[in-house]
C-alpha atoms as a PDB file:
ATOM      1  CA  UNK A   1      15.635   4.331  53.197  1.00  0.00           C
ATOM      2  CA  UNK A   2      12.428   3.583  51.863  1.00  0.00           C
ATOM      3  CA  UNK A   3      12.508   1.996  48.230  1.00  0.00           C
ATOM      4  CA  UNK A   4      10.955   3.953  44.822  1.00  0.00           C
ATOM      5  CA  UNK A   5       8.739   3.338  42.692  1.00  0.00           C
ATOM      6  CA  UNK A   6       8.534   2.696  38.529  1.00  0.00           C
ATOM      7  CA  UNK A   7       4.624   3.051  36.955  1.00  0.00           C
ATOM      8  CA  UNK A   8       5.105   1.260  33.886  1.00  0.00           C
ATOM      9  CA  UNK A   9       2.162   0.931  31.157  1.00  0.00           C
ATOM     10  CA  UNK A  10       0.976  -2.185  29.784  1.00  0.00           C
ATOM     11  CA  UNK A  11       0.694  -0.912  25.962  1.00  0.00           C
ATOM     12  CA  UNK A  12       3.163   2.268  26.105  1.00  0.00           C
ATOM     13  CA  UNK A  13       2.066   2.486  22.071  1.00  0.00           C
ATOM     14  CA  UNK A  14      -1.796   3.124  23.099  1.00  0.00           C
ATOM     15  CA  UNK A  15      -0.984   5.479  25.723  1.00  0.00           C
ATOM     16  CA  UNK A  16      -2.945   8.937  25.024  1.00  0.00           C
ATOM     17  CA  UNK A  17      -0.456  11.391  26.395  1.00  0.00           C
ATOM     18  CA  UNK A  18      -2.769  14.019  27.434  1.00  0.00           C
ATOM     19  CA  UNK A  19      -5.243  12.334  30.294  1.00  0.00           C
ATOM     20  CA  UNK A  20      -1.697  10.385  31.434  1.00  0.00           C
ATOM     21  CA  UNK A  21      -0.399  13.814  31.886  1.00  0.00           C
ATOM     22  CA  UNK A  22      -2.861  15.095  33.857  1.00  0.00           C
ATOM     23  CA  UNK A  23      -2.934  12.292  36.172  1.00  0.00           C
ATOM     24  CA  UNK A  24       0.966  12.016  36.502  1.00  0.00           C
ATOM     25  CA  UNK A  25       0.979  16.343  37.299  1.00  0.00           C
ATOM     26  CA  UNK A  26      -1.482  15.548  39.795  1.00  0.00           C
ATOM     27  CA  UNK A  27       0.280  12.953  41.701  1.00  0.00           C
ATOM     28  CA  UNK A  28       3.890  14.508  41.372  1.00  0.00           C
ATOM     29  CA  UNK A  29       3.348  17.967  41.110  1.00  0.00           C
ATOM     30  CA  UNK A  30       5.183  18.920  38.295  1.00  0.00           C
ATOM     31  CA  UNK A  31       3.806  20.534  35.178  1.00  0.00           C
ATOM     32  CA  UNK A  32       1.322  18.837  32.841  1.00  0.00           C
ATOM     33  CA  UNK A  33       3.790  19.953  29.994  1.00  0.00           C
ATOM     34  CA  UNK A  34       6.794  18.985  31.536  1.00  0.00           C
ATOM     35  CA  UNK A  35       5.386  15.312  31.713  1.00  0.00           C
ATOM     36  CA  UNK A  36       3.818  15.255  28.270  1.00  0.00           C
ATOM     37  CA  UNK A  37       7.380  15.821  27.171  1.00  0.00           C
ATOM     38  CA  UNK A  38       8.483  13.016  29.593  1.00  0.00           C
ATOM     39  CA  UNK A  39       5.931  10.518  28.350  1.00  0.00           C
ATOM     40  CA  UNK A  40       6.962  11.227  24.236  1.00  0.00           C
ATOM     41  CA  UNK A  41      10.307  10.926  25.071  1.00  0.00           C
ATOM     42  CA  UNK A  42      10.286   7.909  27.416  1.00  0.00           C
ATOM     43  CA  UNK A  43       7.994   5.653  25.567  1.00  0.00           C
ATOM     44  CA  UNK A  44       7.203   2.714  27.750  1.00  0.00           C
ATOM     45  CA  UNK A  45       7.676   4.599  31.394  1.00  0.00           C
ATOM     46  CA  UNK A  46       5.039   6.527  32.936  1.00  0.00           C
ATOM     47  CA  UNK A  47       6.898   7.833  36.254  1.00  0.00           C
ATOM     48  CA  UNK A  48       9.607   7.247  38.162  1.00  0.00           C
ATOM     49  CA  UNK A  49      11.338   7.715  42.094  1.00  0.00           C
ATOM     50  CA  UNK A  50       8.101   7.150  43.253  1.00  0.00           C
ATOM     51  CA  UNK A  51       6.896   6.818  47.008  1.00  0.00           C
ATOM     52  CA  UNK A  52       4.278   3.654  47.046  1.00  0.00           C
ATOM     53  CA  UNK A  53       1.479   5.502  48.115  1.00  0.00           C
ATOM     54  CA  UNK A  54       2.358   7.595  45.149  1.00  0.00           C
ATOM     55  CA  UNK A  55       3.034   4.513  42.686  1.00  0.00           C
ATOM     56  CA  UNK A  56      -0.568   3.229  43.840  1.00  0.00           C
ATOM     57  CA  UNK A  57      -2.382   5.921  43.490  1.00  0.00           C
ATOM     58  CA  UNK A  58      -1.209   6.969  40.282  1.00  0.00           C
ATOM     59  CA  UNK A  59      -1.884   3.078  38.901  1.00  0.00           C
ATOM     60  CA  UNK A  60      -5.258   3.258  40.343  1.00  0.00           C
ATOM     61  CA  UNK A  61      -6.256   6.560  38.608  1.00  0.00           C
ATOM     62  CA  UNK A  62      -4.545   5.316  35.144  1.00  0.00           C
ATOM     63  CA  UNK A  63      -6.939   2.280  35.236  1.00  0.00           C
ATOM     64  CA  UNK A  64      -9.779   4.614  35.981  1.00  0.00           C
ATOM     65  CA  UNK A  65      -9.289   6.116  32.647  1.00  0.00           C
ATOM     66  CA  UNK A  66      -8.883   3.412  30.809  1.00  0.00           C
ATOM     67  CA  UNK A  67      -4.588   2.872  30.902  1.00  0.00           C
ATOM     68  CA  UNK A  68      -3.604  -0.713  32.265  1.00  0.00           C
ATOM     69  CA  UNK A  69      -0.544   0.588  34.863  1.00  0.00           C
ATOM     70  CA  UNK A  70       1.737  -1.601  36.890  1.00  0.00           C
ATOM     71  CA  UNK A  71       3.884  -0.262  39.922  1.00  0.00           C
ATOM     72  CA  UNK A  72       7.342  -1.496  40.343  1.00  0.00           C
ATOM     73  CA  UNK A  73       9.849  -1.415  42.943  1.00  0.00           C
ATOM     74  CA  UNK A  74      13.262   0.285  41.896  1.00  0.00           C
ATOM     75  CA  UNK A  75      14.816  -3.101  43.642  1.00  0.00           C
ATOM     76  CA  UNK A  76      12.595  -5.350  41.649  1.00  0.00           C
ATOM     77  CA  UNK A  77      13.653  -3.928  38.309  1.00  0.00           C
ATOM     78  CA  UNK A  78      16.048  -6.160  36.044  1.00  0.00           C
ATOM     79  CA  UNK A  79      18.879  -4.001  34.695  1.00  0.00           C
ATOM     80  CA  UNK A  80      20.871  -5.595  31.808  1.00  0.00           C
ATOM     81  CA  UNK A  81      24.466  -4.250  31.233  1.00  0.00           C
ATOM     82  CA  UNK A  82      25.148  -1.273  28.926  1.00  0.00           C
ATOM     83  CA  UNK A  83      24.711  -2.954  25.175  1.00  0.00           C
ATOM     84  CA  UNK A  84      27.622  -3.346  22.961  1.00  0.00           C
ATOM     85  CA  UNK A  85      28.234  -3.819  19.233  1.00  0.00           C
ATOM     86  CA  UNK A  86      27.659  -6.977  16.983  1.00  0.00           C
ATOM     87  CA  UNK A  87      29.988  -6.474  14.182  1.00  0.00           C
ATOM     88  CA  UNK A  88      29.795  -9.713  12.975  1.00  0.00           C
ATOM     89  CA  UNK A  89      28.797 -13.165  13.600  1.00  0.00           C
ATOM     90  CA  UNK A  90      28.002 -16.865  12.644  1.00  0.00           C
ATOM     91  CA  UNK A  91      26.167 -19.917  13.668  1.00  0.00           C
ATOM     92  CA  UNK A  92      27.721 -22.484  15.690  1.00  0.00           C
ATOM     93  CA  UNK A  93      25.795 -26.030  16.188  1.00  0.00           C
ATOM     94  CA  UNK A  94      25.227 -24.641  19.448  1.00  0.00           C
ATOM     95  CA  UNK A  95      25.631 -21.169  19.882  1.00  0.00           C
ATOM     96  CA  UNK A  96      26.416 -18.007  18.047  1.00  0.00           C
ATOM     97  CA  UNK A  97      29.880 -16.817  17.814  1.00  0.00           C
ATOM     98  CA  UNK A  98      30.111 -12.989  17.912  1.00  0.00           C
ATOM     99  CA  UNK A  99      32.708 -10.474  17.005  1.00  0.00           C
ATOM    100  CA  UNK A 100      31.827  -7.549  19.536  1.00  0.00           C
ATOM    101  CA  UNK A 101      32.795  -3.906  19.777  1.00  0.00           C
ATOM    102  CA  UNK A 102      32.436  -1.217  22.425  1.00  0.00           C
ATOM    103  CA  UNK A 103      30.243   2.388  21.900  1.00  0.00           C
ATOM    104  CA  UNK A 104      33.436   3.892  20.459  1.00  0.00           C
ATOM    105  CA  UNK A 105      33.467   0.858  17.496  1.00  0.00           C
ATOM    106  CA  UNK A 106      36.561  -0.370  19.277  1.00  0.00           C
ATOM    107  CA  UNK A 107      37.307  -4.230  18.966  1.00  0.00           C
ATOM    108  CA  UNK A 108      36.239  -5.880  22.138  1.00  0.00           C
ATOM    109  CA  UNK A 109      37.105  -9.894  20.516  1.00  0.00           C
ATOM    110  CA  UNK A 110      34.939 -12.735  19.946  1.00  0.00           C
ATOM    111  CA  UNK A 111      32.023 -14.021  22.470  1.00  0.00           C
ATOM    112  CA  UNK A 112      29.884 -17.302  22.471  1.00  0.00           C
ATOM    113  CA  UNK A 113      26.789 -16.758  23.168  1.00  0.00           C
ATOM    114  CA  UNK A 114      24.707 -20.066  23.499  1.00  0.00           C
ATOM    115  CA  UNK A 115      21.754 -20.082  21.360  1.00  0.00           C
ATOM    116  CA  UNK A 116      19.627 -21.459  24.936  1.00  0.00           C
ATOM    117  CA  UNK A 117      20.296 -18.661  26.972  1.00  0.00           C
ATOM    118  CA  UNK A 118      18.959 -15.863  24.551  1.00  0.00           C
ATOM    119  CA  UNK A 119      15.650 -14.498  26.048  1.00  0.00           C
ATOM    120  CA  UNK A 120      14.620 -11.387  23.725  1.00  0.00           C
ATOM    121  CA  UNK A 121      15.300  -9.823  20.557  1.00  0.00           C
ATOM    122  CA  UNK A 122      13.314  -7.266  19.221  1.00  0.00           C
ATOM    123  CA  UNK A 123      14.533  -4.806  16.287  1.00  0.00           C
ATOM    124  CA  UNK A 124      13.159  -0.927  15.404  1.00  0.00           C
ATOM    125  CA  UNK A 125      14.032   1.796  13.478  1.00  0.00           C
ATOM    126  CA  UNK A 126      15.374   4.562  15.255  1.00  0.00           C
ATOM    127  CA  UNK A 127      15.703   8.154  14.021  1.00  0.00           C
ATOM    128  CA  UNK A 128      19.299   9.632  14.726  1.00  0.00           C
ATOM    129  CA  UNK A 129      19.698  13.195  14.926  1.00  0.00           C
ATOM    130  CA  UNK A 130      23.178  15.399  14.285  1.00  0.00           C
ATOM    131  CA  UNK A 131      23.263  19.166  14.921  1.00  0.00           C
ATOM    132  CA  UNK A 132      25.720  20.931  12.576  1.00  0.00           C
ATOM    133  CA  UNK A 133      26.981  24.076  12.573  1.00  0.00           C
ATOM    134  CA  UNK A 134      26.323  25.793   9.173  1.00  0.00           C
ATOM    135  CA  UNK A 135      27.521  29.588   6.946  1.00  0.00           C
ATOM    136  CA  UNK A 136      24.648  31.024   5.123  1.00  0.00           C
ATOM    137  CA  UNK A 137      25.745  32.643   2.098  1.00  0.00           C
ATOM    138  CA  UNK A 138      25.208  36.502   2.837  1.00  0.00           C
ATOM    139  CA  UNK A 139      24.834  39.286  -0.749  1.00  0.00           C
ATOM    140  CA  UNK A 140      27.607  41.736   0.068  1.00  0.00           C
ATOM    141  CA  UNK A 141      25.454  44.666  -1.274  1.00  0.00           C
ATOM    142  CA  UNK A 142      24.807  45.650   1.932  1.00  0.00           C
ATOM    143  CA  UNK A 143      24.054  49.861   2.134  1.00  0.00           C
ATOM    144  CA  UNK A 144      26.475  51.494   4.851  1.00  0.00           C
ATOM    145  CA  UNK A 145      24.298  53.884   6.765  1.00  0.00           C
ATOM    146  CA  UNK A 146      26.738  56.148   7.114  1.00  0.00           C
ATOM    147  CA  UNK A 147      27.475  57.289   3.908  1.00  0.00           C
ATOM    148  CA  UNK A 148      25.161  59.641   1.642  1.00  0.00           C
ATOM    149  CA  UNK A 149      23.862  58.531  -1.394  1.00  0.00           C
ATOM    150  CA  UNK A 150      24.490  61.311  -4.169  1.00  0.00           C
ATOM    151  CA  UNK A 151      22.988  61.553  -8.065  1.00  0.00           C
ATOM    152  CA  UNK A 152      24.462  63.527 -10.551  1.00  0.00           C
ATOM    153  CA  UNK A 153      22.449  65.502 -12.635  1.00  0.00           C
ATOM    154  CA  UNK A 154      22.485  66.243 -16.001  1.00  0.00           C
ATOM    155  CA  UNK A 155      22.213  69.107 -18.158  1.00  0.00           C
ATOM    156  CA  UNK A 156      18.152  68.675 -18.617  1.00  0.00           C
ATOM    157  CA  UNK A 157      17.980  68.054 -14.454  1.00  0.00           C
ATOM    158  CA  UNK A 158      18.003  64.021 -15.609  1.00  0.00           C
ATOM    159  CA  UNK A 159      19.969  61.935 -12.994  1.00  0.00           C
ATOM    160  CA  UNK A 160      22.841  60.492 -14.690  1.00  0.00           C
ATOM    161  CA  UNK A 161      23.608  57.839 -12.028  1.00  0.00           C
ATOM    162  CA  UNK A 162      23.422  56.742  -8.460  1.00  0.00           C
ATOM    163  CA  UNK A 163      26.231  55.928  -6.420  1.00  0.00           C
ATOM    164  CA  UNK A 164      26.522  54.185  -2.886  1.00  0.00           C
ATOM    165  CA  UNK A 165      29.195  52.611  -1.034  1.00  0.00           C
ATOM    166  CA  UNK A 166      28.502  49.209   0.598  1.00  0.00           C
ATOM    167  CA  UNK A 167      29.973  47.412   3.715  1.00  0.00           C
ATOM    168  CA  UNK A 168      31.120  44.224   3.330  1.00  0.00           C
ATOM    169  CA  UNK A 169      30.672  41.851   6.570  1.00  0.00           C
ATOM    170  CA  UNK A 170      33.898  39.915   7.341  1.00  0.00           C
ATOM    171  CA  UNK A 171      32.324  36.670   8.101  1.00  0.00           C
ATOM    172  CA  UNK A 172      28.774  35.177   7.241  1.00  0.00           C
ATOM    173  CA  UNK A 173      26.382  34.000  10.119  1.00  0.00           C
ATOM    174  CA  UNK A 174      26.485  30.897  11.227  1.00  0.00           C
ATOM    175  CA  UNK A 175      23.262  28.805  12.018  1.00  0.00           C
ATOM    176  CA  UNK A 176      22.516  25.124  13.373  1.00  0.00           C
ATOM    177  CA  UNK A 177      21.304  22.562  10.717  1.00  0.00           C
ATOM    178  CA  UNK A 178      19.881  18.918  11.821  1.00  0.00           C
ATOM    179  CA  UNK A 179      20.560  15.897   9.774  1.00  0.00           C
ATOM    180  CA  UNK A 180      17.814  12.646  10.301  1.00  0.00           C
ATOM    181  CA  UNK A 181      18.741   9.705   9.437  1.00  0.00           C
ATOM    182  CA  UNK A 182      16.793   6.076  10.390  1.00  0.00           C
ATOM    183  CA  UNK A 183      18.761   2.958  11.028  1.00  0.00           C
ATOM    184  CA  UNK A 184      17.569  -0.517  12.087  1.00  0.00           C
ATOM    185  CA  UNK A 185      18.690  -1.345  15.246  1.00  0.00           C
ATOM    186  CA  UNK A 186      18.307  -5.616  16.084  1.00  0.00           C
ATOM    187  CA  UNK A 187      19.182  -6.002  20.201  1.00  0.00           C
ATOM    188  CA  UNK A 188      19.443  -8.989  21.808  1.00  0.00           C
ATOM    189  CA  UNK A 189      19.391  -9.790  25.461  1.00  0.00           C
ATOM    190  CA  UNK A 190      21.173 -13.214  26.663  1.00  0.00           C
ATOM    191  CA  UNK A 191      21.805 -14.824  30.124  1.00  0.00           C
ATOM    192  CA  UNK A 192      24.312 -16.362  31.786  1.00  0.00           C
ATOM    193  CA  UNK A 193      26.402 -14.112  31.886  1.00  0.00           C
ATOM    194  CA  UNK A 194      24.381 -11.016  31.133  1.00  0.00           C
ATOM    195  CA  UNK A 195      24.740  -9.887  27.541  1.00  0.00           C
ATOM    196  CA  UNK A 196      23.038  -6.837  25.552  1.00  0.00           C
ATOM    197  CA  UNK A 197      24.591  -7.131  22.132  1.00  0.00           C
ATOM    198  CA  UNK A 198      23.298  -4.737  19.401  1.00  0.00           C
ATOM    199  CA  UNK A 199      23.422  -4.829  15.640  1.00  0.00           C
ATOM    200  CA  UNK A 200      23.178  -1.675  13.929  1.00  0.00           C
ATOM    201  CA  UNK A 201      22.214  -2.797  10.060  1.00  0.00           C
ATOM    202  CA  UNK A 202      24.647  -0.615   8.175  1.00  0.00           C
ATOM    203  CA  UNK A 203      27.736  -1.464  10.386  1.00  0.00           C
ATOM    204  CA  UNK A 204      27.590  -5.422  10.436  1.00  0.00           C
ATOM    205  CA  UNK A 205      29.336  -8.000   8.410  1.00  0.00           C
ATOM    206  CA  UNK A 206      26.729  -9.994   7.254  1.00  0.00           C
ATOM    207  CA  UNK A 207      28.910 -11.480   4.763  1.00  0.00           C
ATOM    208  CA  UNK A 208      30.701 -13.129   7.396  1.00  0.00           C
ATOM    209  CA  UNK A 209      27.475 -14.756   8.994  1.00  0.00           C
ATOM    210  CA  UNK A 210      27.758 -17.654   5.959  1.00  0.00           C
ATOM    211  CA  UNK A 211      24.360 -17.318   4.904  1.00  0.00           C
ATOM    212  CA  UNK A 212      23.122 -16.292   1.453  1.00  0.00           C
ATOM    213  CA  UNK A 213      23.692 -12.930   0.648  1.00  0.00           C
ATOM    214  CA  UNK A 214      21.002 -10.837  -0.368  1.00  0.00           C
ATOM    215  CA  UNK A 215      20.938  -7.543  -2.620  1.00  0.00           C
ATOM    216  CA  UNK A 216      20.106  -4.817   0.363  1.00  0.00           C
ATOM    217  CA  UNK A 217      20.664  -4.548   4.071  1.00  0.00           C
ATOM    218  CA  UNK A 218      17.369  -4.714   4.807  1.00  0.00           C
ATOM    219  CA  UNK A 219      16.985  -7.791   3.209  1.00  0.00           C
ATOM    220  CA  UNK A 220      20.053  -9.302   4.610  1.00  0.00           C
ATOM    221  CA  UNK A 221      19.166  -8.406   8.163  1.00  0.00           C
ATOM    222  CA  UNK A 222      15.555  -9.758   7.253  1.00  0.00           C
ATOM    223  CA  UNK A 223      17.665 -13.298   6.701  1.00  0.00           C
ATOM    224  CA  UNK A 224      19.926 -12.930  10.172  1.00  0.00           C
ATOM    225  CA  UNK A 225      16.626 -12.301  12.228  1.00  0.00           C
ATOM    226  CA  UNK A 226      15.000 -15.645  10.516  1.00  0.00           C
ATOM    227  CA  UNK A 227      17.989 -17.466  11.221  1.00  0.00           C
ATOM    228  CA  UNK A 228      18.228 -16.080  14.696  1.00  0.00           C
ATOM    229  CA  UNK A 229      14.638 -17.005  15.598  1.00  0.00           C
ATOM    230  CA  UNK A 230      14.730 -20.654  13.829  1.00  0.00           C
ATOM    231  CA  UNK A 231      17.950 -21.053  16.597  1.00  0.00           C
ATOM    232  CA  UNK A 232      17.035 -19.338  19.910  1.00  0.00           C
ATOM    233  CA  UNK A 233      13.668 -20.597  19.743  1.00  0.00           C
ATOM    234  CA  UNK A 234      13.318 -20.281  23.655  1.00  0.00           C
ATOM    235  CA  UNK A 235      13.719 -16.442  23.541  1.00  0.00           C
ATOM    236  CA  UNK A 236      10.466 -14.019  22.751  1.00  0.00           C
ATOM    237  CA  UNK A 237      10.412 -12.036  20.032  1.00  0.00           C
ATOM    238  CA  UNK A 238       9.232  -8.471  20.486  1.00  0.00           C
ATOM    239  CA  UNK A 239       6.737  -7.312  17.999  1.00  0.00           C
ATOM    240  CA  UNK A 240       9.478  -5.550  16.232  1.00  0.00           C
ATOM    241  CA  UNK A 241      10.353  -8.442  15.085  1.00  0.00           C
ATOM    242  CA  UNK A 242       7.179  -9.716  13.368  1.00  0.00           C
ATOM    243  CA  UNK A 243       6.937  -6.107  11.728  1.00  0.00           C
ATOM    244  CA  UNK A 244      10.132  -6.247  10.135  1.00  0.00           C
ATOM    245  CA  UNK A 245       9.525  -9.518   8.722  1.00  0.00           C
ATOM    246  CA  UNK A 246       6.276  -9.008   7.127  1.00  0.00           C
ATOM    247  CA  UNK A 247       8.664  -6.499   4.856  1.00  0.00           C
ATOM    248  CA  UNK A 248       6.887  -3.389   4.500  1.00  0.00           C
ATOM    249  CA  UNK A 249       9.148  -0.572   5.641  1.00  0.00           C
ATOM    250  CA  UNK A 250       5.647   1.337   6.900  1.00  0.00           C
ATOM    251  CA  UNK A 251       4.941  -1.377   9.591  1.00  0.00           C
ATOM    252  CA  UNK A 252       8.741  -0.846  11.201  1.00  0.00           C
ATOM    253  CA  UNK A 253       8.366  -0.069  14.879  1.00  0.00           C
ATOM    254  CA  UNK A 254      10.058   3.422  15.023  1.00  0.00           C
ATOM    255  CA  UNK A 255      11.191   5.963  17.760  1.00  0.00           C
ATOM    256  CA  UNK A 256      12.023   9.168  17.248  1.00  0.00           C
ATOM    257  CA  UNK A 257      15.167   9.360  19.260  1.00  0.00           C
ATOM    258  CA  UNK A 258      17.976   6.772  20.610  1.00  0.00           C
ATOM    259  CA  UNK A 259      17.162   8.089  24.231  1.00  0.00           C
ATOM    260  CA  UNK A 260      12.831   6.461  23.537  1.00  0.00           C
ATOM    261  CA  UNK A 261      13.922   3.378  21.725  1.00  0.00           C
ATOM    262  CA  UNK A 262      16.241   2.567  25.292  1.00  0.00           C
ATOM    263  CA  UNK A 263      13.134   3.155  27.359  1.00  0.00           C
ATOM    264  CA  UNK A 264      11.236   1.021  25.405  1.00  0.00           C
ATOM    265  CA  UNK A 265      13.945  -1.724  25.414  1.00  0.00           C
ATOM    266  CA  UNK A 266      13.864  -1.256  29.651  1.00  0.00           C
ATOM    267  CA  UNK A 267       9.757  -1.569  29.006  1.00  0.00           C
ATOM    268  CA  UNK A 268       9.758  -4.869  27.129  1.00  0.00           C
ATOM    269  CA  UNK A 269      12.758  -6.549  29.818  1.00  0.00           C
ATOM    270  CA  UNK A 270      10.447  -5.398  32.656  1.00  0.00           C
ATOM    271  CA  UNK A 271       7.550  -7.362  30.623  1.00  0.00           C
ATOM    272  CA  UNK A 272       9.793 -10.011  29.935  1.00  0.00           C
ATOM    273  CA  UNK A 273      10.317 -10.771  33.554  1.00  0.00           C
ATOM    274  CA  UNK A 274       7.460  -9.996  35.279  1.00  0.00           C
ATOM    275  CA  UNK A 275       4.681 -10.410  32.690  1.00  0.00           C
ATOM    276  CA  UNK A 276       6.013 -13.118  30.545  1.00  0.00           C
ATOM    277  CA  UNK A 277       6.802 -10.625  27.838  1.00  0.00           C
ATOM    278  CA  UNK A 278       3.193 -10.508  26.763  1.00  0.00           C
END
């Protein structure tokens, strides 16, 4: 069976989703719209389950209009396992002890993870979104059609009074309401074995890391990112990284969803290992 194809961008962040579109419904037949939706949602992949002919022509068409494209084999694409949770952690002479968790926030135990064989770290802030189902408080003055509305009149023909019955509803509507909320997500990717571990800033125990504590989590996770990068100082640091540090909340790298921060993690390894991370 013949292997697919991956087109992966150079800068996913400069990508102008509307030529890419066209270009992508051309070569793959679906619907411009469908892959504009695609392309917000999966920031850092163009197309995917390519054939090569496909993969190439599509690369050679992006670069005609001005978007640096790469084509990668399914088989050539390094896959790190499914990340887990960093609920706390502190610094070893040689490595960093970690207290994991799985996706549920279940204890996993402790891991050593030596400060060498760290490759990447980058951190973002990602935009969670919860659908809720909500009652809408509903005026029970509501006028029964069936049911006549009468006036009594007076002795001079003035209306003394108007009278109508009202239903009442026995339950109120219900509707959908979605909460946002942003939280700063710090990933790193290790080696030997494979490791995705993932800190999620208003979950960890960065009392327990021994380092200075600071008076917000943003500042403390500012702290555990230095002290990460003045250890694994053979790993590359996404951009992510440099924007969080310069302190300006505005400068984060965000994604709108947990589903286009992953893509963009599987971007940058991609980078990472066949680029040099750039």
């Amino acid at each position: 069976m013949a292997d697919t194809y991956l087109v992966i961008p150079r800068a996913p962040f400069s990508l102008s989703v509307a030529p890419v579109s066209d270009i992508v419904a051309k070569v793959t037949g679906q619907t411009r719209l469908d892959v504009a939706h695609q392309l917000r949602r999966n920031r850092g992949l163009v197309a995917r389950e390519l054939q090569k002919s496909q993969a190439d022509r599509m690369v050679e068409a992006l670069r005609g209009a001005g978007t640096e494209a790469f084509a990668l084999a399914e088989a050539d694409r390094v896959v790190f396992p499914e990340h887990v949770y960093m609920t706390a952690a502190r610094f070893g002479d040689d490595d960093l002890i970690a207290e994991l968790a799985d996706t549920d926030q279940k204890p996993i135990g402790p891991t050593r993870i030596p400060y060498d064989d760290v490759v990447l770290f980058t951190c973002g802030m990602v935009r969670f979104t919860k659908e809720k189902r909500t009652t809408r408080p509903v005026s029970n003055n509501v006028p029964d059609r069936n049911f006549q509305t009468w006036m009594p009149v007076g002795t001079l023909g003035v209306p003394l009074r108007g009278v109508s019955r009202y239903s009442h509803p026995p339950t109120n509507p219900v509707g959908n309401q979605k909460d946002h909320e942003d939280r700063h997500l710090l990933d790193l990717f290790a080696v030997e074995p494979a490791h995705h571990l993932r800190i999620e800033a208003d979950r960890f125990s960065f009392a327990r890391t021994g380092l200075p504590m600071q008076p917000t989590r943003i500042l403390n996770l500012i702290a555990l990112i230095k002290a990460i990068s003045a250890r694994c100082t053979e790993a590359f640091a996404d951009p992510g990284i440099r924007y969080i540090l310069d302190g300006n909340p505005r400068s984060n790298l965000r994604f709108q969803s947990i589903e286009q921060y992953h893509a963009y993690l599987e971007w940058r390894v991609q980078m990472l290992y066949h680029f040099g991370g750039e």
